[in-house]
PDB file of N, CA and C in Angstrom:
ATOM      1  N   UNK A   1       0.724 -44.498  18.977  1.00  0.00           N
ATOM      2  CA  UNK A   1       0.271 -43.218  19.447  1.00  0.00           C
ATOM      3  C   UNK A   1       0.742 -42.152  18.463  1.00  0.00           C
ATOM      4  N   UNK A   2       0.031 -41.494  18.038  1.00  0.00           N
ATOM      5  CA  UNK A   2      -0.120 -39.929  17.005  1.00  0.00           C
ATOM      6  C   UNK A   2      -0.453 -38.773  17.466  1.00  0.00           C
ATOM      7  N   UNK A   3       0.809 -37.916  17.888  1.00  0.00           N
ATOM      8  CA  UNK A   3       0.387 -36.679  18.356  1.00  0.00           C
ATOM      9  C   UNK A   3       0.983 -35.601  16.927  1.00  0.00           C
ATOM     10  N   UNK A   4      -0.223 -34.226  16.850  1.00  0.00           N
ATOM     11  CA  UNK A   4      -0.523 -33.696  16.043  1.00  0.00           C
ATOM     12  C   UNK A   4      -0.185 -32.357  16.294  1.00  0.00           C
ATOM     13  N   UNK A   5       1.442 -31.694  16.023  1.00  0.00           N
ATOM     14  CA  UNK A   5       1.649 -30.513  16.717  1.00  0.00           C
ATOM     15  C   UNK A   5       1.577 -29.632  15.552  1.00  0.00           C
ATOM     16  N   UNK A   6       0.785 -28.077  15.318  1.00  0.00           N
ATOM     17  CA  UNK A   6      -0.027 -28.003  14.570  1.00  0.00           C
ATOM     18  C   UNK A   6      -1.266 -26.744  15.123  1.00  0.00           C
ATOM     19  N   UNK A   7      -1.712 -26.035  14.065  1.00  0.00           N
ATOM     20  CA  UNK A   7      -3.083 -25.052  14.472  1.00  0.00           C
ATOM     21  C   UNK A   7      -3.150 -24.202  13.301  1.00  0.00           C
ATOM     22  N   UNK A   8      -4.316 -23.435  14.229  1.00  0.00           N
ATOM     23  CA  UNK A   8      -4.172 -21.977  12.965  1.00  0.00           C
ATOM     24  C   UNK A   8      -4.062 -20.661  14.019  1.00  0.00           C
ATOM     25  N   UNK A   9      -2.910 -20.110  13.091  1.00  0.00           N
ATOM     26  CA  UNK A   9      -2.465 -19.033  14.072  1.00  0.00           C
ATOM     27  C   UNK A   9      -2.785 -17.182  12.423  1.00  0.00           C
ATOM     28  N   UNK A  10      -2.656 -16.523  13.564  1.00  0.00           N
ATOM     29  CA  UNK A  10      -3.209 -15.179  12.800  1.00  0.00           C
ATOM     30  C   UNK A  10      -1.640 -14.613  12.092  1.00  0.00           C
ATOM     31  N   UNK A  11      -1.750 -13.980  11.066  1.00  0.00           N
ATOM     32  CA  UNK A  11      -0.377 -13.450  10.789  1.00  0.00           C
ATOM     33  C   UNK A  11      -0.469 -11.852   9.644  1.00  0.00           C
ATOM     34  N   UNK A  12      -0.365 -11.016  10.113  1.00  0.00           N
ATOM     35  CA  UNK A  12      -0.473 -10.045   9.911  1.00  0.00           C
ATOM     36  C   UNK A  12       0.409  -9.602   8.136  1.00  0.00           C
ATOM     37  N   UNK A  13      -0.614  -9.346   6.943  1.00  0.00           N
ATOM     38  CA  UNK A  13       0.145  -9.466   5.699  1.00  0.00           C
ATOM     39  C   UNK A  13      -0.211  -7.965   5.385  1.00  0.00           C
ATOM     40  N   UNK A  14       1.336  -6.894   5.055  1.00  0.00           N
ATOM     41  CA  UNK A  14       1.205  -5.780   4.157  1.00  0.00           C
ATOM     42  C   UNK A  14       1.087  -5.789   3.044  1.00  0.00           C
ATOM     43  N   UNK A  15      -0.186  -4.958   2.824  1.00  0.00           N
ATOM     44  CA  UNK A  15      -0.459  -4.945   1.393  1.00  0.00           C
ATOM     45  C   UNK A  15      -0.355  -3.594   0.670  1.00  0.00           C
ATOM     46  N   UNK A  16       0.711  -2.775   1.236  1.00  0.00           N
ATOM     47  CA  UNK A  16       0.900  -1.611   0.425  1.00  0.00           C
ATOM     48  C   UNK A  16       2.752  -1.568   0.786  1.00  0.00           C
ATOM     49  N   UNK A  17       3.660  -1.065   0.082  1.00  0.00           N
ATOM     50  CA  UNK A  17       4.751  -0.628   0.408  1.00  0.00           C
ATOM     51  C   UNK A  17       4.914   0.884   0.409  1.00  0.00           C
ATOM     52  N   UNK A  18       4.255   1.460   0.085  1.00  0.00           N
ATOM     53  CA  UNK A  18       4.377   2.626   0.436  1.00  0.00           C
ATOM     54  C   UNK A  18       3.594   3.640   1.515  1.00  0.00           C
ATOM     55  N   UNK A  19       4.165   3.571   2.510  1.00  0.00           N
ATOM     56  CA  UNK A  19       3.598   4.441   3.997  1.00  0.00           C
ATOM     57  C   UNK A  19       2.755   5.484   3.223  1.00  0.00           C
ATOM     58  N   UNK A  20       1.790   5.931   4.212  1.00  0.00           N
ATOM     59  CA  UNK A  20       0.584   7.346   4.372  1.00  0.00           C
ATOM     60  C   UNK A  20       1.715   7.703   5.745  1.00  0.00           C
ATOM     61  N   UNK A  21       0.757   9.248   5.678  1.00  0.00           N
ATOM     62  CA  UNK A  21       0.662   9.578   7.295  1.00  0.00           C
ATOM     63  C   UNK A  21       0.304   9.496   7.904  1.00  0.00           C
ATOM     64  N   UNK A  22       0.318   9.122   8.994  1.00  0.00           N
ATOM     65  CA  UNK A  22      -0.773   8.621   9.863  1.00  0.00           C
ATOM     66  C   UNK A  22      -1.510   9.719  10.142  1.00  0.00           C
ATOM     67  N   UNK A  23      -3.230  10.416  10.202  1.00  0.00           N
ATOM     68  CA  UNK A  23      -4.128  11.443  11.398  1.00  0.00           C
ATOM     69  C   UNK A  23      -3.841  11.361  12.479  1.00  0.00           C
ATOM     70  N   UNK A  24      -3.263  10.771  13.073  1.00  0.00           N
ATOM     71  CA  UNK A  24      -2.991  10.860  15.154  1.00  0.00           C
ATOM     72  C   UNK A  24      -1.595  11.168  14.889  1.00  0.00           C
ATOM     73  N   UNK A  25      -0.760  10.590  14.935  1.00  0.00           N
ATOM     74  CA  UNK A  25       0.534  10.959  14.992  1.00  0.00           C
ATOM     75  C   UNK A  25       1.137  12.399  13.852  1.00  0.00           C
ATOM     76  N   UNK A  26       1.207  11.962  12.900  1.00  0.00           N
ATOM     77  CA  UNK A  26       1.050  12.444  11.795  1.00  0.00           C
ATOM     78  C   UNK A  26       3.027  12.234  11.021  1.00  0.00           C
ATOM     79  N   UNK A  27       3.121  10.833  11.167  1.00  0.00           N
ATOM     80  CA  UNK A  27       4.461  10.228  10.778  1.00  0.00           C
ATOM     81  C   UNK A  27       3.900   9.295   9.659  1.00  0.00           C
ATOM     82  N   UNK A  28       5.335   9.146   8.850  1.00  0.00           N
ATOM     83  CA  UNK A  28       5.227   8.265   7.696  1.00  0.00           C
ATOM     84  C   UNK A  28       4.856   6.743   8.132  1.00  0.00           C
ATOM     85  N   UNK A  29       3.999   6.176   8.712  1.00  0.00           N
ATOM     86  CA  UNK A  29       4.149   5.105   9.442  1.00  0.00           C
ATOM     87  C   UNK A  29       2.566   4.079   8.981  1.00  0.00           C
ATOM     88  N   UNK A  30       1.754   4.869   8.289  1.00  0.00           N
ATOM     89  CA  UNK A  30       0.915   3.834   8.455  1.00  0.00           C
ATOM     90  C   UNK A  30       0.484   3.097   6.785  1.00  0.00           C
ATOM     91  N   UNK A  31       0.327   2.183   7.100  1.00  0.00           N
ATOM     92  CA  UNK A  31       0.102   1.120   6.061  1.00  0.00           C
ATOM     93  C   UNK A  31      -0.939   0.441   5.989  1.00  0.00           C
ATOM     94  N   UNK A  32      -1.533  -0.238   4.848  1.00  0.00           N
ATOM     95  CA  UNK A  32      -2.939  -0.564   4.557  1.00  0.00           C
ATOM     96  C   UNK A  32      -2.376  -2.726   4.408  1.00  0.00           C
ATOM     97  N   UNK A  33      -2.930  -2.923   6.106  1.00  0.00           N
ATOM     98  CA  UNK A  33      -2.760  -4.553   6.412  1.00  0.00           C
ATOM     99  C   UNK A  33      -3.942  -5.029   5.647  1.00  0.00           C
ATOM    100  N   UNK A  34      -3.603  -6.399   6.096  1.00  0.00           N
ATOM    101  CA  UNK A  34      -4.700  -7.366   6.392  1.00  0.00           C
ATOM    102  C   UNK A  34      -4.293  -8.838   7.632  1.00  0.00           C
ATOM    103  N   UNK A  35      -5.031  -9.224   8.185  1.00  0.00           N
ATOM    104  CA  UNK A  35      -5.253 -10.453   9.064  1.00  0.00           C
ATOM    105  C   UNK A  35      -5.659 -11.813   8.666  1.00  0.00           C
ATOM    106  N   UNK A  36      -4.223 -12.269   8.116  1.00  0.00           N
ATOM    107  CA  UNK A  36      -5.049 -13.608   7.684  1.00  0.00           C
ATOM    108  C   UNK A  36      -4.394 -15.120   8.505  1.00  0.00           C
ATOM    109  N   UNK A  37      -5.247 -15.481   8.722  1.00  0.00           N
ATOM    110  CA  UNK A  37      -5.363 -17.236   9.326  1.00  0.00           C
ATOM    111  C   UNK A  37      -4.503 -18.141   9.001  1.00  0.00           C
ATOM    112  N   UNK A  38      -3.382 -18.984   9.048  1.00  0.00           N
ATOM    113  CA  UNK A  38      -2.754 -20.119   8.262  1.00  0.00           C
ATOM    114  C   UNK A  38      -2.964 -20.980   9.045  1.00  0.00           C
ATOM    115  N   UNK A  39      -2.914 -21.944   8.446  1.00  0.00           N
ATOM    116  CA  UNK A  39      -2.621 -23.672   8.968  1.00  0.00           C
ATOM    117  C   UNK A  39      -1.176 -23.715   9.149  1.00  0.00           C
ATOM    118  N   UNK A  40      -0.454 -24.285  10.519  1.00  0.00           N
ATOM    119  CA  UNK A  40       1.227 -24.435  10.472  1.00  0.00           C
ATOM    120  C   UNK A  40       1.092 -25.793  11.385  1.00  0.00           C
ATOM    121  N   UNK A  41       1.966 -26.788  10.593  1.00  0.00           N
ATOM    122  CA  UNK A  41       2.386 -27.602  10.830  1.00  0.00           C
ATOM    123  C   UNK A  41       3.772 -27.689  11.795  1.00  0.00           C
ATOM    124  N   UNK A  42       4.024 -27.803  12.469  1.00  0.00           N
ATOM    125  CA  UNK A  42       5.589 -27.760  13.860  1.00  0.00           C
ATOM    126  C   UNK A  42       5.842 -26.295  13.574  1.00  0.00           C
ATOM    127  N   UNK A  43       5.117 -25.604  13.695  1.00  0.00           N
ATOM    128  CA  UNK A  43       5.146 -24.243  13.520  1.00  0.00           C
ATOM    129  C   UNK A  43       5.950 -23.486  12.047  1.00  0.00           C
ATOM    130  N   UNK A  44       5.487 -24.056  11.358  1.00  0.00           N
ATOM    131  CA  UNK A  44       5.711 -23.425   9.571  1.00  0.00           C
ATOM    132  C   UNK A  44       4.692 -23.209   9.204  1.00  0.00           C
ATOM    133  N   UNK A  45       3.918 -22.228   8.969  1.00  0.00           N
ATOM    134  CA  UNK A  45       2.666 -21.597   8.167  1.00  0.00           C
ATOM    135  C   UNK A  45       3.132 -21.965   6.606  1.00  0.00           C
ATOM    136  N   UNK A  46       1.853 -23.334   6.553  1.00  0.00           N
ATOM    137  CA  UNK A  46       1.595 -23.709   5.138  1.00  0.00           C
ATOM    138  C   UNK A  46       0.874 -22.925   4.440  1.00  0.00           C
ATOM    139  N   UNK A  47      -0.286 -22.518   4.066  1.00  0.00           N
ATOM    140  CA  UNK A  47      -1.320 -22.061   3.423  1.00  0.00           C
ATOM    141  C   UNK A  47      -1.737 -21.023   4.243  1.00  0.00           C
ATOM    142  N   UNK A  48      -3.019 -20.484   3.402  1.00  0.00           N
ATOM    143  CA  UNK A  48      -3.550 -19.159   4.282  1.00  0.00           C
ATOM    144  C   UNK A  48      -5.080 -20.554   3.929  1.00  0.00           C
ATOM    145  N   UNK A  49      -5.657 -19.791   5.296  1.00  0.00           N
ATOM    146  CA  UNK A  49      -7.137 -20.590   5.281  1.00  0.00           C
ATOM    147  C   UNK A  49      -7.961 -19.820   5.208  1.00  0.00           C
ATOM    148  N   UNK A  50      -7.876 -18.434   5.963  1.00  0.00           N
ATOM    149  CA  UNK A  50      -8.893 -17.521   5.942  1.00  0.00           C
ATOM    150  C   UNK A  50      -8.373 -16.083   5.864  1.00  0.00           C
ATOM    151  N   UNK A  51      -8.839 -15.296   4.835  1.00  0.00           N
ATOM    152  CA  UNK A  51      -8.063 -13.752   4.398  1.00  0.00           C
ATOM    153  C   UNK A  51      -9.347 -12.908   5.212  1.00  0.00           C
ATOM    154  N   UNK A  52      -8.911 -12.257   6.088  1.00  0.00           N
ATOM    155  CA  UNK A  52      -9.161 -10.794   6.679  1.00  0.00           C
ATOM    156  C   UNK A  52      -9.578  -9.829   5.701  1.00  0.00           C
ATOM    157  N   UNK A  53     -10.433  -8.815   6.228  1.00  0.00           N
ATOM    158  CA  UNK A  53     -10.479  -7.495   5.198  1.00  0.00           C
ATOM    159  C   UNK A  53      -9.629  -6.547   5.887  1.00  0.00           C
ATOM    160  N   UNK A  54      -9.299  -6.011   5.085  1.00  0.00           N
ATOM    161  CA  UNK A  54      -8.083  -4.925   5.089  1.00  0.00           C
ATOM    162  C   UNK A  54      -8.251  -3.508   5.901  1.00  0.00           C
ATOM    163  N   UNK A  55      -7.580  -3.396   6.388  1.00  0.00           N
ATOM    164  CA  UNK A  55      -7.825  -1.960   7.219  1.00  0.00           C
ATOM    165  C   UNK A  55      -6.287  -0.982   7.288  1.00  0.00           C
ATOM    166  N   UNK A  56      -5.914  -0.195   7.860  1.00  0.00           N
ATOM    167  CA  UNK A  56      -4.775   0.948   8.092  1.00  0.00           C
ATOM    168  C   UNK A  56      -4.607   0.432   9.302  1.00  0.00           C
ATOM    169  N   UNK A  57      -3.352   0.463   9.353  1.00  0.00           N
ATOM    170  CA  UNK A  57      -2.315   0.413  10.646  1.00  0.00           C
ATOM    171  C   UNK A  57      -0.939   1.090  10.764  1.00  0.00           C
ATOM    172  N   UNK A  58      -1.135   1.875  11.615  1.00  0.00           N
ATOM    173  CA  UNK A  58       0.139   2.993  12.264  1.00  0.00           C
ATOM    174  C   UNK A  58       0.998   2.031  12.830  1.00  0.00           C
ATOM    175  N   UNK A  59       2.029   2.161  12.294  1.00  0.00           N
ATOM    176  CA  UNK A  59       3.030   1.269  13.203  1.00  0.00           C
ATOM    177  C   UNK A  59       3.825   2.073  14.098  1.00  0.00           C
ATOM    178  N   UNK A  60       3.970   3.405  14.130  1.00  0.00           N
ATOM    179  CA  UNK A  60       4.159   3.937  15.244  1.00  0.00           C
ATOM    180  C   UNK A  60       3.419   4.099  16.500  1.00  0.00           C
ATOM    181  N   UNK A  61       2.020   4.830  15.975  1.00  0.00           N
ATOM    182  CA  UNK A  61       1.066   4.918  17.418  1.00  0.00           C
ATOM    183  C   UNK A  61      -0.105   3.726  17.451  1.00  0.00           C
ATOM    184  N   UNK A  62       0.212   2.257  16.702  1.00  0.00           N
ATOM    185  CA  UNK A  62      -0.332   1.211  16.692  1.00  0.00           C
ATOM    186  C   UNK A  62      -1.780   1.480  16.316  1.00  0.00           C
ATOM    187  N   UNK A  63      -2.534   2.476  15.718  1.00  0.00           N
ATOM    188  CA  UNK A  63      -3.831   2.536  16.137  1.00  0.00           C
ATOM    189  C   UNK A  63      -4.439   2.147  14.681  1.00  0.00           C
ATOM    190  N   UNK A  64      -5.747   1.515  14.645  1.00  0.00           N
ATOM    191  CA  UNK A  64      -6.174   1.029  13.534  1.00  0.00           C
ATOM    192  C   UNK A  64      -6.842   1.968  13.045  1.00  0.00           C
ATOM    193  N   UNK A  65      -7.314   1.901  11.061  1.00  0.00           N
ATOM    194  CA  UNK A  65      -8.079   2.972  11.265  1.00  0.00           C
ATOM    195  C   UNK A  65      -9.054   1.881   9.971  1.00  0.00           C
ATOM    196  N   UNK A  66     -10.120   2.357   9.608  1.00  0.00           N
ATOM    197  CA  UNK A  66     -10.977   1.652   9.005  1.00  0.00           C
ATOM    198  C   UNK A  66     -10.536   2.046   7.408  1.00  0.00           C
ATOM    199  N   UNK A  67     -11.695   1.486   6.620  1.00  0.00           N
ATOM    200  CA  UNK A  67     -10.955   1.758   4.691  1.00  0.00           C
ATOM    201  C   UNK A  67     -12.156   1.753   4.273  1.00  0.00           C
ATOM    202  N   UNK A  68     -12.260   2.872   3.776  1.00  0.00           N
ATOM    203  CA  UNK A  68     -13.148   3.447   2.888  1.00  0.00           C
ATOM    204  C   UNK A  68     -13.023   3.428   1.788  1.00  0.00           C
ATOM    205  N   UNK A  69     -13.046   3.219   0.189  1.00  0.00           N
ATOM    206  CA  UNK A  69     -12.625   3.436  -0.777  1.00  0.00           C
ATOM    207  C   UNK A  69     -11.199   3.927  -1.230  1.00  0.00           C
ATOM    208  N   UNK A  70     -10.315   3.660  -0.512  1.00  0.00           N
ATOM    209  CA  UNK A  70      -8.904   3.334  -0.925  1.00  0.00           C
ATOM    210  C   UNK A  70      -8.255   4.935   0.207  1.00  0.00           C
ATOM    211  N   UNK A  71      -8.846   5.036   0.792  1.00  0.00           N
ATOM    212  CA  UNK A  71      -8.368   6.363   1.865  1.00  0.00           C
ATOM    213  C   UNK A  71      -8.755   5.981   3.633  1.00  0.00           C
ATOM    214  N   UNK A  72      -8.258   6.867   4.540  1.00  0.00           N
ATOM    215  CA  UNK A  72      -8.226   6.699   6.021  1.00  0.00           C
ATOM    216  C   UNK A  72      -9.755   7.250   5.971  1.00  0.00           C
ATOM    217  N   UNK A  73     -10.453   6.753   6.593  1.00  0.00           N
ATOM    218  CA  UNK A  73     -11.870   6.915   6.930  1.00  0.00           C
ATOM    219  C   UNK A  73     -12.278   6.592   8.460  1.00  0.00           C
ATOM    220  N   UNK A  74     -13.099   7.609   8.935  1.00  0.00           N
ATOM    221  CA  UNK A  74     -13.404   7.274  10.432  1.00  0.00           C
ATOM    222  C   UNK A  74     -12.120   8.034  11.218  1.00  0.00           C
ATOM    223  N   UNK A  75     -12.995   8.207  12.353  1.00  0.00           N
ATOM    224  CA  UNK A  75     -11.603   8.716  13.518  1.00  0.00           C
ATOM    225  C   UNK A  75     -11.251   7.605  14.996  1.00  0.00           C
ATOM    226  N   UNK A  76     -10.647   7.911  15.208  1.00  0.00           N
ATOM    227  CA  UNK A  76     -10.215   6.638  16.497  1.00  0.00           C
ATOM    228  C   UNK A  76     -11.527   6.408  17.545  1.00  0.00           C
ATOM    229  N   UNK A  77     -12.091   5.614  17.979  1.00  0.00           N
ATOM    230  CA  UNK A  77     -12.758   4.919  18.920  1.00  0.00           C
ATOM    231  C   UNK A  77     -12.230   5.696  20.477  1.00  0.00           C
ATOM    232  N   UNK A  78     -13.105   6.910  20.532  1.00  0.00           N
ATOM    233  CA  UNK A  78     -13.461   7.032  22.370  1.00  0.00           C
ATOM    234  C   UNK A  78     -12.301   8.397  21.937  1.00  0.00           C
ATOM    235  N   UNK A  79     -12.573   9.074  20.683  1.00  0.00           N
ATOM    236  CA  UNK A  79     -11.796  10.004  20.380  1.00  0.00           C
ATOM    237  C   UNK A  79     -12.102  11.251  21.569  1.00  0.00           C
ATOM    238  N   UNK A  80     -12.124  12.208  21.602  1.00  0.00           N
ATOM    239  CA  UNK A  80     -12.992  12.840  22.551  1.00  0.00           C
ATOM    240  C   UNK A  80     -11.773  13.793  23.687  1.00  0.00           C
ATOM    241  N   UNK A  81     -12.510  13.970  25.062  1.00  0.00           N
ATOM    242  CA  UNK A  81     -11.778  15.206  25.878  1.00  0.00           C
ATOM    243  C   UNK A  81     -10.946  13.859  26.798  1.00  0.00           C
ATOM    244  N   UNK A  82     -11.306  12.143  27.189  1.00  0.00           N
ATOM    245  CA  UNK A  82     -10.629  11.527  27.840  1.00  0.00           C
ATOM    246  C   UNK A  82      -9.791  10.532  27.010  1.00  0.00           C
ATOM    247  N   UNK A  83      -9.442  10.952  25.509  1.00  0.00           N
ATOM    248  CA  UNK A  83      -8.529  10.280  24.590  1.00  0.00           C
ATOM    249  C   UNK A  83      -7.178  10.188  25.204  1.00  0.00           C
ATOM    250  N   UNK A  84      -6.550   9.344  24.491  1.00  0.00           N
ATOM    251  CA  UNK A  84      -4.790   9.779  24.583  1.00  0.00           C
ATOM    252  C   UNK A  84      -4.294  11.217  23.725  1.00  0.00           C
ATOM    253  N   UNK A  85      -3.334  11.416  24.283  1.00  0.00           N
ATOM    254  CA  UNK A  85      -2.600  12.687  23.814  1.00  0.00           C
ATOM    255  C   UNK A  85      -1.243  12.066  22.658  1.00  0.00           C
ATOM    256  N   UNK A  86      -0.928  12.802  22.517  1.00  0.00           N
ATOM    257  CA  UNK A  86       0.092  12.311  21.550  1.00  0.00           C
ATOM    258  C   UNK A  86       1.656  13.488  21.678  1.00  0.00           C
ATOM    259  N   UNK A  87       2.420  12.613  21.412  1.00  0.00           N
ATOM    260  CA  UNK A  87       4.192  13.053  22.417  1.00  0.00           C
ATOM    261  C   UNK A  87       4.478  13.896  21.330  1.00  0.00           C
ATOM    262  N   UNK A  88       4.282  15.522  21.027  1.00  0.00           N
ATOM    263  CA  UNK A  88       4.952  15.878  19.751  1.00  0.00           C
ATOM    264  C   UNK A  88       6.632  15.598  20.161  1.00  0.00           C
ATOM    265  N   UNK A  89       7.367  14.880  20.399  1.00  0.00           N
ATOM    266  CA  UNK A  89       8.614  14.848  20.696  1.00  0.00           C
ATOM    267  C   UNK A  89       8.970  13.478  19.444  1.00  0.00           C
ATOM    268  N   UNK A  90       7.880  12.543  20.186  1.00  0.00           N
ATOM    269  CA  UNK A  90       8.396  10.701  19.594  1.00  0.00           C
ATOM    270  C   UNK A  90       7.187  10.006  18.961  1.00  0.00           C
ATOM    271  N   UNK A  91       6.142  11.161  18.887  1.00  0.00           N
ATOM    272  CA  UNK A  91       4.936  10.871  18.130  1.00  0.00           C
ATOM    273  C   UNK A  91       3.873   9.187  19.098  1.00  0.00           C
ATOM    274  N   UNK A  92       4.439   8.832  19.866  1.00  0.00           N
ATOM    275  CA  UNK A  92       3.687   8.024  20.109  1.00  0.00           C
ATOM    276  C   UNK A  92       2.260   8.194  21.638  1.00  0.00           C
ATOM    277  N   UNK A  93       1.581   7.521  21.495  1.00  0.00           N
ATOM    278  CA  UNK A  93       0.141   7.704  21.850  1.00  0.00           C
ATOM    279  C   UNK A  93       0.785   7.681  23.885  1.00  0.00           C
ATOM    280  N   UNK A  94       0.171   8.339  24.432  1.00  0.00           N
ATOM    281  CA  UNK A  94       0.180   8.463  26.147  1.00  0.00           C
ATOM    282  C   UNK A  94      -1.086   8.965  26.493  1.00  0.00           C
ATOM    283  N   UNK A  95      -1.012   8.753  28.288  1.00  0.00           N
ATOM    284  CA  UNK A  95      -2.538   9.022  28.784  1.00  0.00           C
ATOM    285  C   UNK A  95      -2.370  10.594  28.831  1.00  0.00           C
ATOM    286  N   UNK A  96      -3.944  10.980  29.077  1.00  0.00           N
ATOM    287  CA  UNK A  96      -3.836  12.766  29.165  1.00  0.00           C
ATOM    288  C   UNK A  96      -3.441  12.988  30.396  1.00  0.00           C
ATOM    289  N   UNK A  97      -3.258  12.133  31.659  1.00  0.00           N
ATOM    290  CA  UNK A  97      -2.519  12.654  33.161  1.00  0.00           C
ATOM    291  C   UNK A  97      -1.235  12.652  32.760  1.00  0.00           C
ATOM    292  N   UNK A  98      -0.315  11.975  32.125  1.00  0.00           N
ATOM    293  CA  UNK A  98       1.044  12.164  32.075  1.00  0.00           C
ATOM    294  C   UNK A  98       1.368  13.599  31.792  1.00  0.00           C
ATOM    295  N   UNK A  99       2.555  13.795  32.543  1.00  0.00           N
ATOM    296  CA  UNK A  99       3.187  14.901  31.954  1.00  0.00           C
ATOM    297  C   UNK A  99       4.566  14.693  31.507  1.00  0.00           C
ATOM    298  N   UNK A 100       4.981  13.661  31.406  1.00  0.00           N
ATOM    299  CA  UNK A 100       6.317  13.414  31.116  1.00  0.00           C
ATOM    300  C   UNK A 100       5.959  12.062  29.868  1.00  0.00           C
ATOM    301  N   UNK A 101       6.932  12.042  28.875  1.00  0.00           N
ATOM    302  CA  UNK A 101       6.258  11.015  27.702  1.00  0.00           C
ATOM    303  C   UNK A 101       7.070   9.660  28.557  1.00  0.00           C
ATOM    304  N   UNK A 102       6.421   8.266  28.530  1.00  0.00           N
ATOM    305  CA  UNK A 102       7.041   7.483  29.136  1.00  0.00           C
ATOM    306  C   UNK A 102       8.032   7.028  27.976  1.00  0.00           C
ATOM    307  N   UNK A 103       7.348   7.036  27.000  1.00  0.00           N
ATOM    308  CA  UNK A 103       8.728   6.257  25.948  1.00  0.00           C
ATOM    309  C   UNK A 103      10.040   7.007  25.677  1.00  0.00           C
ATOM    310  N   UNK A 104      10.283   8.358  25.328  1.00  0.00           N
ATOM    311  CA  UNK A 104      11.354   9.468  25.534  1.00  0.00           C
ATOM    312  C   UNK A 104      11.587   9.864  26.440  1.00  0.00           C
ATOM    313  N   UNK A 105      10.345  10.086  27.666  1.00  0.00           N
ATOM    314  CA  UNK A 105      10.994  11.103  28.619  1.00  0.00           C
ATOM    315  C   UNK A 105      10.930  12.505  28.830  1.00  0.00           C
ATOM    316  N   UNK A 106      10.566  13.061  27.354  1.00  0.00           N
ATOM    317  CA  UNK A 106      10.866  14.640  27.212  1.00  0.00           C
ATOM    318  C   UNK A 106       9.407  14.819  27.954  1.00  0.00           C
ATOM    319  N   UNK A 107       9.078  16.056  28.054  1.00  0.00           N
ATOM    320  CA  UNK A 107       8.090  17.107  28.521  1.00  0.00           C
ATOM    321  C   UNK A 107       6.694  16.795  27.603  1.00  0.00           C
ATOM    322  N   UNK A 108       5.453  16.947  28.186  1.00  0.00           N
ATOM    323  CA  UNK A 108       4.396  16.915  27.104  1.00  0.00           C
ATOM    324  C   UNK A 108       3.589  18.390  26.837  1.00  0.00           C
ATOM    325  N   UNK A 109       3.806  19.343  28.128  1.00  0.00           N
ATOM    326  CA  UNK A 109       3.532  20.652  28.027  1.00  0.00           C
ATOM    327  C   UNK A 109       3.866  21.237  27.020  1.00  0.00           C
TER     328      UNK A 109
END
């Protein structure tokens, strides 16, 4: 009997070291990823199998943003009057009913 422990799992590769600012937040936080695929054997990622295209990612307010010719292009998905708000306290993304930031605490008024 041969059991085969093993898959392809997703693993998130930076391809810039030097942060932008993020447009929503507006912190040193976002970076130009990519999403690529490996094969892992007892869970060690051997190889990459399949490379992702590259996009911006805020690692503070998590939000993706698309890539245009080497700049932030496009604005967030469902941007608008029922968007999230953003904590000028801790910079990160909340609903527009809150009035208190859940991650700090401080005031959003």
């Amino acid at each position: 009997m041969f059991f085969f422990v093993g898959g392809i799992t997703p693993k998130i590769k930076k391809l810039d070291d030097q942060p932008r600012s993020c447009p929503l937040c507006g912190r040193l936080s976002l970076y130009r990823v990519r999403v690529d695929h490996y094969l892992n054997l007892f869970f060690i990622p051997l190889f990459a199998v399949k490379k992702g295209q590259s996009f911006f990612l805020c690692e503070n307010c998590e939000q993706e943003f698309s890539e245009e010719s080497g700049s932030v292009a496009g604005t967030f998905q469902g941007f608008g009057p029922h968007s999230p708000q953003v904590c000028p306290s801790c910079g990160r993304l909340v609903e527009n009913d809150f009035r208190y930031c859940p991650y700090c605490g401080r005031s959003l008024n």
